[in-house]
Protein backbone atom coordinates (compact mmCIF):
# COMPACT_ATOMS: atom_id res chain seq x y z
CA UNK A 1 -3.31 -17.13 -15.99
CA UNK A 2 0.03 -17.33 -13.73
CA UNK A 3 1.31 -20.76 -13.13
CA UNK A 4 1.26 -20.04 -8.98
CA UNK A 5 4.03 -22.68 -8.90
CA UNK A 6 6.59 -21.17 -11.50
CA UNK A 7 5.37 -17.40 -10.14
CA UNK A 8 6.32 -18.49 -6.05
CA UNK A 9 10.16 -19.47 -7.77
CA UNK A 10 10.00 -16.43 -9.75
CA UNK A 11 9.35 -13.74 -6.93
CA UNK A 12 12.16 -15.54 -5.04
CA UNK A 13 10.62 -17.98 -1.88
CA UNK A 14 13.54 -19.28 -1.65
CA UNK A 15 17.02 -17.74 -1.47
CA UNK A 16 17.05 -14.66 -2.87
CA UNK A 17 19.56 -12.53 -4.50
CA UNK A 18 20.82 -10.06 -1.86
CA UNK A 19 19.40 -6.49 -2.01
CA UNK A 20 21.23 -3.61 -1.30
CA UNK A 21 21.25 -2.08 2.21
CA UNK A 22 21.16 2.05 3.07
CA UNK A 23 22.56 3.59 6.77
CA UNK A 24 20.52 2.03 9.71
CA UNK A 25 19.83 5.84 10.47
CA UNK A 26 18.21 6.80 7.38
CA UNK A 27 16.04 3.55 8.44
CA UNK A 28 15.21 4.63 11.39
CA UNK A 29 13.70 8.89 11.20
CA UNK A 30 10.74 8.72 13.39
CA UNK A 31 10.24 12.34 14.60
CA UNK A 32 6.78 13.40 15.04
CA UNK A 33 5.25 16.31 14.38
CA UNK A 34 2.57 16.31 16.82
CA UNK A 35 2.77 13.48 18.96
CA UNK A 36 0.15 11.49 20.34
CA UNK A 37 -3.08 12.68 21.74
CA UNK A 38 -3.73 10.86 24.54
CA UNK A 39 -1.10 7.95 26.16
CA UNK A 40 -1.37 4.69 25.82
CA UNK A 41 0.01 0.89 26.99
CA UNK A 42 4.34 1.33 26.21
CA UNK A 43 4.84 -0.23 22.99
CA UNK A 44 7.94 -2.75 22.28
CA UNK A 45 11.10 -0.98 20.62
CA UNK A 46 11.33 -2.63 16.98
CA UNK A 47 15.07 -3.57 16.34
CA UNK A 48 16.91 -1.42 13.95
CA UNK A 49 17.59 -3.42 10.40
CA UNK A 50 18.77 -2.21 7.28
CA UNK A 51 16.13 -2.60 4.58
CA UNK A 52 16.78 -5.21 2.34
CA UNK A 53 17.99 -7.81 5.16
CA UNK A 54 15.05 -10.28 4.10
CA UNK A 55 14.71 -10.62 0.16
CA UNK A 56 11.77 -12.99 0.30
CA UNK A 57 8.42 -14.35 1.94
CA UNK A 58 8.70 -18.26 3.22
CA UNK A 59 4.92 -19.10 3.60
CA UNK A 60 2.63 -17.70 0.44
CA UNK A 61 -1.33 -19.10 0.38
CA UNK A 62 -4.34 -17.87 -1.76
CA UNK A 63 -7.91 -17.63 -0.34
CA UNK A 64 -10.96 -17.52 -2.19
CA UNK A 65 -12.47 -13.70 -1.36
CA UNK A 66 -15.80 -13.13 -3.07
CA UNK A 67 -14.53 -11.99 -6.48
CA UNK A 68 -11.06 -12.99 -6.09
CA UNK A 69 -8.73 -15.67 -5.20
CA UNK A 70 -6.63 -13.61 -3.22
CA UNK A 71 -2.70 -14.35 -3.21
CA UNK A 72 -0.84 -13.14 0.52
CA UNK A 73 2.03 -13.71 2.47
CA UNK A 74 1.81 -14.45 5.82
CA UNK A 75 3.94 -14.44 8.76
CA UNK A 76 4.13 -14.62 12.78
CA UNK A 77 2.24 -16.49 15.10
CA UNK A 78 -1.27 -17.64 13.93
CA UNK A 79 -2.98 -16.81 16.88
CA UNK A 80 -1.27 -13.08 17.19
CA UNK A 81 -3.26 -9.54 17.07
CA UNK A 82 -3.50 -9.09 13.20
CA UNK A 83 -1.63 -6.80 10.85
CA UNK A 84 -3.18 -6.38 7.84
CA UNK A 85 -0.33 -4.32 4.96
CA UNK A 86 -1.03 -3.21 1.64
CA UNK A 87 0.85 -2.04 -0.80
CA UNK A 88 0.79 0.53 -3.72
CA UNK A 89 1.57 1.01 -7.45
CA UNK A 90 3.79 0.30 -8.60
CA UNK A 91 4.79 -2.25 -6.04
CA UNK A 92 3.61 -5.59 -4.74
CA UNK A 93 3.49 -7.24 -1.20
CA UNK A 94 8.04 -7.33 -0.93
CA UNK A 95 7.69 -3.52 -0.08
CA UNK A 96 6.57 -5.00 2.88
CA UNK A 97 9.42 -8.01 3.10
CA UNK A 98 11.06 -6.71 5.69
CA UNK A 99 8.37 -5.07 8.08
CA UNK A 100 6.85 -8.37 8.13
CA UNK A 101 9.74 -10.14 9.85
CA UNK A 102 9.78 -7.27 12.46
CA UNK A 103 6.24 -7.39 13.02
CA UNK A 104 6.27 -11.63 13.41
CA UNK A 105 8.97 -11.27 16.03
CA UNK A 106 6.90 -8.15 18.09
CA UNK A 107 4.16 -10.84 18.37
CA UNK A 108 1.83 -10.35 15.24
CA UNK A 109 0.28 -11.93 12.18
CA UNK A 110 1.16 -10.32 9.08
CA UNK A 111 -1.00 -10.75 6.40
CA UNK A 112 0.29 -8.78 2.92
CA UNK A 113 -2.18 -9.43 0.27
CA UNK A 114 -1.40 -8.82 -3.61
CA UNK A 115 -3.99 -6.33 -4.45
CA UNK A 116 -6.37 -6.79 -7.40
CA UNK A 117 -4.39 -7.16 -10.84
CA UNK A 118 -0.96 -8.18 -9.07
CA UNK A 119 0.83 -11.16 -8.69
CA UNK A 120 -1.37 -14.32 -7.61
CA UNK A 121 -4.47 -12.48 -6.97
CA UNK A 122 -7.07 -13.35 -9.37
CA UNK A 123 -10.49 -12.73 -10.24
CA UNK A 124 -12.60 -16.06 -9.89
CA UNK A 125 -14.72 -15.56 -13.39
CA UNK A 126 -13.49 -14.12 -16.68
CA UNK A 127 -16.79 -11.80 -16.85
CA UNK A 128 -16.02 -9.78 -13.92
CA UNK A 129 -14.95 -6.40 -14.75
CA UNK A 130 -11.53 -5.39 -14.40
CA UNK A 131 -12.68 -2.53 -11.84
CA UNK A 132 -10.39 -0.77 -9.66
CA UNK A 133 -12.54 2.43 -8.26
CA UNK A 134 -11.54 2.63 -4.40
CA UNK A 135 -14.44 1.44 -3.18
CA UNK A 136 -13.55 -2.17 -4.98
CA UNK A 137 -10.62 -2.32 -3.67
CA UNK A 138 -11.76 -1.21 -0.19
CA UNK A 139 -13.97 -4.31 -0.11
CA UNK A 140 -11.36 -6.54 -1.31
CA UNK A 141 -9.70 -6.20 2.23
CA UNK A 142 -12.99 -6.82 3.85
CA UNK A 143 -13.67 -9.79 1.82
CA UNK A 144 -10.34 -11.47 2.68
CA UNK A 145 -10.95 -10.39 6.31
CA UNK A 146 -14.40 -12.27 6.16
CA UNK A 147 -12.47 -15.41 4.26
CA UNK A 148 -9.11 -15.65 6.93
CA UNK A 149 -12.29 -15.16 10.07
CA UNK A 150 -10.32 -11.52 10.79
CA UNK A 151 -12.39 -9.33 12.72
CA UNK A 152 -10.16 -6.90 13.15
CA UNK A 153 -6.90 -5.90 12.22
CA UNK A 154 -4.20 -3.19 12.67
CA UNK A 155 -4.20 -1.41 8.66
CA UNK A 156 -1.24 0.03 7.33
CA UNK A 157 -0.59 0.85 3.82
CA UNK A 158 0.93 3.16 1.17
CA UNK A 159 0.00 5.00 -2.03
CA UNK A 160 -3.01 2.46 -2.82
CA UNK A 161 -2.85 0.70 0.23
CA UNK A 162 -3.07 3.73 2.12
CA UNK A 163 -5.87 5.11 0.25
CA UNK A 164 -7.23 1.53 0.66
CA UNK A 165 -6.93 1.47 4.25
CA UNK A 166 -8.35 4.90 5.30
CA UNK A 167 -11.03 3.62 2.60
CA UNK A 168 -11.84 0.48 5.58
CA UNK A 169 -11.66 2.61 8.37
CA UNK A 170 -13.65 5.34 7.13
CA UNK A 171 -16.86 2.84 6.37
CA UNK A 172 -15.82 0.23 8.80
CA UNK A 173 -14.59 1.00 11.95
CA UNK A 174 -15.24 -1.55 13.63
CA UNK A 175 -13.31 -4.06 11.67
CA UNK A 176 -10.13 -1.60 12.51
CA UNK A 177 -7.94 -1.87 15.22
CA UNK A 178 -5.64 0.97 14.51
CA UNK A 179 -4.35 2.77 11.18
CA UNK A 180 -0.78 3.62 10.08
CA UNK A 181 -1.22 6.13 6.69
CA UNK A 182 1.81 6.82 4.52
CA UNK A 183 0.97 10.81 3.31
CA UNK A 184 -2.57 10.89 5.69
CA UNK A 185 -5.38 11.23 4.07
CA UNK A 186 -5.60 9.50 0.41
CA UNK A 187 -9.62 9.39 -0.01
CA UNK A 188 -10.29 10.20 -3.69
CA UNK A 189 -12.39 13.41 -4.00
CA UNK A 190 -13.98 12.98 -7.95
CA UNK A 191 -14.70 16.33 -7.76
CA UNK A 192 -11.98 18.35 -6.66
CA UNK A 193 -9.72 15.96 -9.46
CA UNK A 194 -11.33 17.71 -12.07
CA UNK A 195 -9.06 21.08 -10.89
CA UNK A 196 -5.71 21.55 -12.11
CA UNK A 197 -2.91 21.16 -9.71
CA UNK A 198 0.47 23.76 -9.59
CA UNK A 199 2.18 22.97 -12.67
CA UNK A 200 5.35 21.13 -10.82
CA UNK A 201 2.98 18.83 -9.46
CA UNK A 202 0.99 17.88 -12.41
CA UNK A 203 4.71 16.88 -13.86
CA UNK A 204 5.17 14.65 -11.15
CA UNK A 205 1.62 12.82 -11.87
CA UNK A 206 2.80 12.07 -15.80
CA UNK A 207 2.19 8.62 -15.34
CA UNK A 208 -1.61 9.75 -15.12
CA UNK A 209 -1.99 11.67 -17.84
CA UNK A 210 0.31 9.02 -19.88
CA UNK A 211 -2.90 6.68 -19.18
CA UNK A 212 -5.68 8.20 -19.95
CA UNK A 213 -3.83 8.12 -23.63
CA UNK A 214 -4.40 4.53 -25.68
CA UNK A 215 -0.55 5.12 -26.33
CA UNK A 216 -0.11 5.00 -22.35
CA UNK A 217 -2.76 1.83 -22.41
CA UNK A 218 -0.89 -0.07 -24.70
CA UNK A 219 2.61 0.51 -23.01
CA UNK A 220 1.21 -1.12 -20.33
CA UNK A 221 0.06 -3.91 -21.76
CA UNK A 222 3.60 -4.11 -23.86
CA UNK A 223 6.00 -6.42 -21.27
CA UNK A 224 8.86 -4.40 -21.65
CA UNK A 225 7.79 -1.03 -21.48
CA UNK A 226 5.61 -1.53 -19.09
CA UNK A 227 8.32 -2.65 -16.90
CA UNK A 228 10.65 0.70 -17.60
CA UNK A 229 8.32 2.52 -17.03
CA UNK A 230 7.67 1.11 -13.60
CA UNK A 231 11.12 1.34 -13.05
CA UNK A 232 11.28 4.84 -13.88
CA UNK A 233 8.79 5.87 -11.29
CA UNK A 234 10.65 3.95 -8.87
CA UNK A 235 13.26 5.96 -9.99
CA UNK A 236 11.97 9.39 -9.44
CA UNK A 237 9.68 9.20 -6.25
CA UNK A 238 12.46 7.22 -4.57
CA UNK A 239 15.61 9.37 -4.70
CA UNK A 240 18.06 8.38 -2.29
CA UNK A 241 16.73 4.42 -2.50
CA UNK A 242 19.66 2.68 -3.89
CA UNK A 243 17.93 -0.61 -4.47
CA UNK A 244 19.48 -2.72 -6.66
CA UNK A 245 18.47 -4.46 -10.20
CA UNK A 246 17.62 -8.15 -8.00
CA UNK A 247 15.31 -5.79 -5.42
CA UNK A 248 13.25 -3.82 -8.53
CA UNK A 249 12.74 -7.59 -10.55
CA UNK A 250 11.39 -9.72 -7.93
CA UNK A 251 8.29 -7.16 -7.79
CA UNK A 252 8.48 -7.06 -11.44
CA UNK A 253 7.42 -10.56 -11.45
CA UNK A 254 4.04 -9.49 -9.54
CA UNK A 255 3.19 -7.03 -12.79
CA UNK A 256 2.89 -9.95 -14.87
CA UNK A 257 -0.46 -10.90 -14.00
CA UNK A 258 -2.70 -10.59 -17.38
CA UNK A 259 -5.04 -8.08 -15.21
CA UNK A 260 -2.43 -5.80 -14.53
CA UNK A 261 -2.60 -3.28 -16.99
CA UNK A 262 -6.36 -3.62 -16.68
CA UNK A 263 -6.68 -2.67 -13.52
CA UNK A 264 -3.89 0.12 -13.19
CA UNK A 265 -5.82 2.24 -16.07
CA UNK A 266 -8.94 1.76 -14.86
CA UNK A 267 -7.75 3.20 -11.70
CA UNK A 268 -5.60 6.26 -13.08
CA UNK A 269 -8.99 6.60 -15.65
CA UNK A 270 -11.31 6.34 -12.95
CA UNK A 271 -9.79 8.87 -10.58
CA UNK A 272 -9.80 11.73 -12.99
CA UNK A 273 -13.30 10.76 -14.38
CA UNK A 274 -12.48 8.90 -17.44
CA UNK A 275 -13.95 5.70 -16.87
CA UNK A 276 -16.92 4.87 -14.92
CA UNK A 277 -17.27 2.66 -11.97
CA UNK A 278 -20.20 0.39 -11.57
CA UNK A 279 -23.25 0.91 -10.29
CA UNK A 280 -23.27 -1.69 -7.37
CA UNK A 281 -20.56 0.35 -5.72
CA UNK A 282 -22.15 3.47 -5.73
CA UNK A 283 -23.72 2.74 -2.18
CA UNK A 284 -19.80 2.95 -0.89
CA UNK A 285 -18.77 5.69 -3.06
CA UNK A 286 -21.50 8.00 -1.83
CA UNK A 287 -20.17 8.35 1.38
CA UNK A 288 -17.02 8.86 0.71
CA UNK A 289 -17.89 12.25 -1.51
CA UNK A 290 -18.29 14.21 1.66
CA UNK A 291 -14.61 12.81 2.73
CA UNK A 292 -16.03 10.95 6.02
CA UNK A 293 -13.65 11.27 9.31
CA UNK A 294 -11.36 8.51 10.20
CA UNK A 295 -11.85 7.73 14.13
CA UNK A 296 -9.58 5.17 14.69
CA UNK A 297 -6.26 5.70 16.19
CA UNK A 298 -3.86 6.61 13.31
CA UNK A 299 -0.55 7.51 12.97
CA UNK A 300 0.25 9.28 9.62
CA UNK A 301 3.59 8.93 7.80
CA UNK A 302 4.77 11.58 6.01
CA UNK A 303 8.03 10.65 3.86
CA UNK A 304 10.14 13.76 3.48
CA UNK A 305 11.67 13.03 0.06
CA UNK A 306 8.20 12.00 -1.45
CA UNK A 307 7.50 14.19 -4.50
CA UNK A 308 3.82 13.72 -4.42
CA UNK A 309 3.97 15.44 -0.58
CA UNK A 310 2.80 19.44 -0.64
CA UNK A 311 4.14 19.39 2.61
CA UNK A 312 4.97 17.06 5.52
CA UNK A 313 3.44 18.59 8.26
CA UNK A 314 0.09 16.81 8.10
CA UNK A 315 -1.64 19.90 8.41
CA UNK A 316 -3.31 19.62 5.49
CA UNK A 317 -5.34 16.76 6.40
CA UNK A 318 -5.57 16.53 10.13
CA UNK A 319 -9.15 17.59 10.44
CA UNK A 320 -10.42 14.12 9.35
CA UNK A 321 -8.84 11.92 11.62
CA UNK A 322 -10.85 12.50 14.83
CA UNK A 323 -9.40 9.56 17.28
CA UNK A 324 -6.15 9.14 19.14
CA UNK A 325 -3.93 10.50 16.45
CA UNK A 326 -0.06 10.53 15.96
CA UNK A 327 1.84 12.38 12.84
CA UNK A 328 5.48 11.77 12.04
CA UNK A 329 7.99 12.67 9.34
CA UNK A 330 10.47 9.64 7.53
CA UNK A 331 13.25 11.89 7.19
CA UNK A 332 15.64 11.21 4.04
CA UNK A 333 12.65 8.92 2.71
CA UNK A 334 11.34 8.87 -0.51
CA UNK A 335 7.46 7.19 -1.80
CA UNK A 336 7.62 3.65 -0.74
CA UNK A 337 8.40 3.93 3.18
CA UNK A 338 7.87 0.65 4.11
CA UNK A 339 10.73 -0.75 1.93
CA UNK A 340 12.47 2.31 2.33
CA UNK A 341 12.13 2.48 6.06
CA UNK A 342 11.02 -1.12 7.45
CA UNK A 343 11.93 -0.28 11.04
CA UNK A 344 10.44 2.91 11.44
CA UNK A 345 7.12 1.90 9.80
CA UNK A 346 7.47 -1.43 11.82
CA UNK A 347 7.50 0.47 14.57
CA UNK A 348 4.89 3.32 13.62
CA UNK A 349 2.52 -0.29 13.35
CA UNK A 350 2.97 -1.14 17.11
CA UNK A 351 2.66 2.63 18.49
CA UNK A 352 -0.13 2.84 16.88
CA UNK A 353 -1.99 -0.71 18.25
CA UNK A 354 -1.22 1.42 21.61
CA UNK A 355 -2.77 4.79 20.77
């Protein structure tokens, strides 16, 4: 198990090493596609940073969350609308280091959670399978909603987060304020994973296929390759990120949880019908086989350098968000657009509390 105190130095709460910064305009492409369907109350203008200005949380706290003890940052007032971010793989809650900060000062409380298998978040009994089918990690953000007293929150997320996210709004609306959804609609379909993709992007999902192998299983459990290889991706799906070696090794520190590799090939397994989830979720997962609408106000992000993107025009998933809806393209942006982009997903966060 992490030693929390030794971890919190080791992610860098304190000073941190400074990160590199890119051109406030490549932090700042917020041109939408379609625009919003109906007006809403003026939202405030988020300040223009360069990502990498903040290098580290200053107020970390766990909460006990039905099967986890949940590790999250928090910041802005305590009393503030709620802003609920979530990350994806392989990343941790400083993709979000920045866009906190901007969010605090616009009036909110930020809550960035580790997700299941990452950094402080831990499961409360050693018999609990290491599960990480969508629907788990769906009601992971409910559960910590129910333990923080959060009604309802703004959602924004990427790669698992956003799948995670559309995941909470899809079942529970009513716990969801508004949505912001790097790449739209991320709902697994079990079904339609079984079909081959175009060849060029089946190379870009290696990583997958690397998993279902026990030679991909073990790398991940093996410190050191496990951590190229998550450096690697980083590499490829973010090509015009110049982050630096300080940036990549403070969420490095969150892959060290003994859960990790656990839970990343269960979920890389799970999605292409490898492993099995358990029965107890099935009553979520049933629902979300006819790919339910979304009916909360959204805005979808579609980063124009991200290689797992078809195309960035959002028509391809449009039909299933049914409420006030807003799409918009992260020019010059690669995978992991909050990081990447803090002030234009900071700002995609507040636009869309107004849809």
């Amino acid at each position: 198990m992490i030693n929390r105190r030794t971890f919190t130095r080791a992610v860098g709460l304190g000073v941190g090493a400074a990160a590199v910064s890119v051109s406030a305009a490549a932090n700042a492409p917020t041109a939408s596609a379609t625009g919003a369907d109906r007006p809403g109350r003026p939202a405030p203008t988020i300040p223009t940073i360069a990502p990498g200005t903040h290098t580290a949380f200053t107020d970390l706290k766990q909460v006990r969350a039905d099967v986890l003890d949940i590790g999250y940052a928090e910041a802005g007032p305590k009393h503030g609308p709620v802003v609920i971010c979530l990350h994806g793989w392989p990343y941790d809650i400083h993709s979000f280091v920045d866009v906190a900060p901007l969010l605090a000062d616009a009036g909110y409380r930020v809550i960035v959670p580790y997700l299941r298998g990452h950094g402080t978040t831990s499961f409360v009994s050693a018999s609990t399978a290491r599960n990480a089918q969508q629907s788990a990690i769906a009601l992971d953000v409910i559960a910590l909603m129910d333990a923080l007293k959060i009604h309802k929150a703004v959602l924004a997320g990427f790669d698992w987060g956003s799948r995670t996210a559309g995941i909470v709004a899809a079942l529970w609306p009513e716990r969801v304020k508004a949505l912001v959804a790097v790449s739209g609609y991320l709902i697994t379909d079990l079904a339609a994973q079984r079909n081959p993709l175009p060849p060029k992007a089946e190379h870009t999902w290696w990583y997958q296929y690397y998993f279902a192998t026990d030679r991909g299983r073990l790398a991940m459990e093996t410190r050191q390759n496990r951590h190229d290889l998550c450096r690697l991706v980083w590499d490829e799906v973010s090509p015009t990120w110049t982050f630096d070696d300080a940036t990549f090794e403070r969420t490095a520190a969150a892959f060290e949880n003994p859960d990790y590799a656990a839970i990343v090939i269960h979920n890389y397994r799970w999605r292409l019908g490898l492993a099995d989830g358990e029965r107890r979720y099935d009553r979520y997962e049933q629902p979300l086989v006819a790919r339910p609408v979304i009916t909360v106000p959204t805005i979808a992000l579609d980063p124009a350098l991200d290689p797992f993107l078809a195309t960035t025009d959002g028509t391809g998933y449009r039909r299933f968000f049914t409420g006030p809806y807003s799409h918009r393209v992260l020019t010059g942006i690669g995978h992991n657009a909050p990081q990447e982009a803090p002030t234009a997903f900071a700002q995609a966060v507040v636009d869309a509390d107004r849809l």
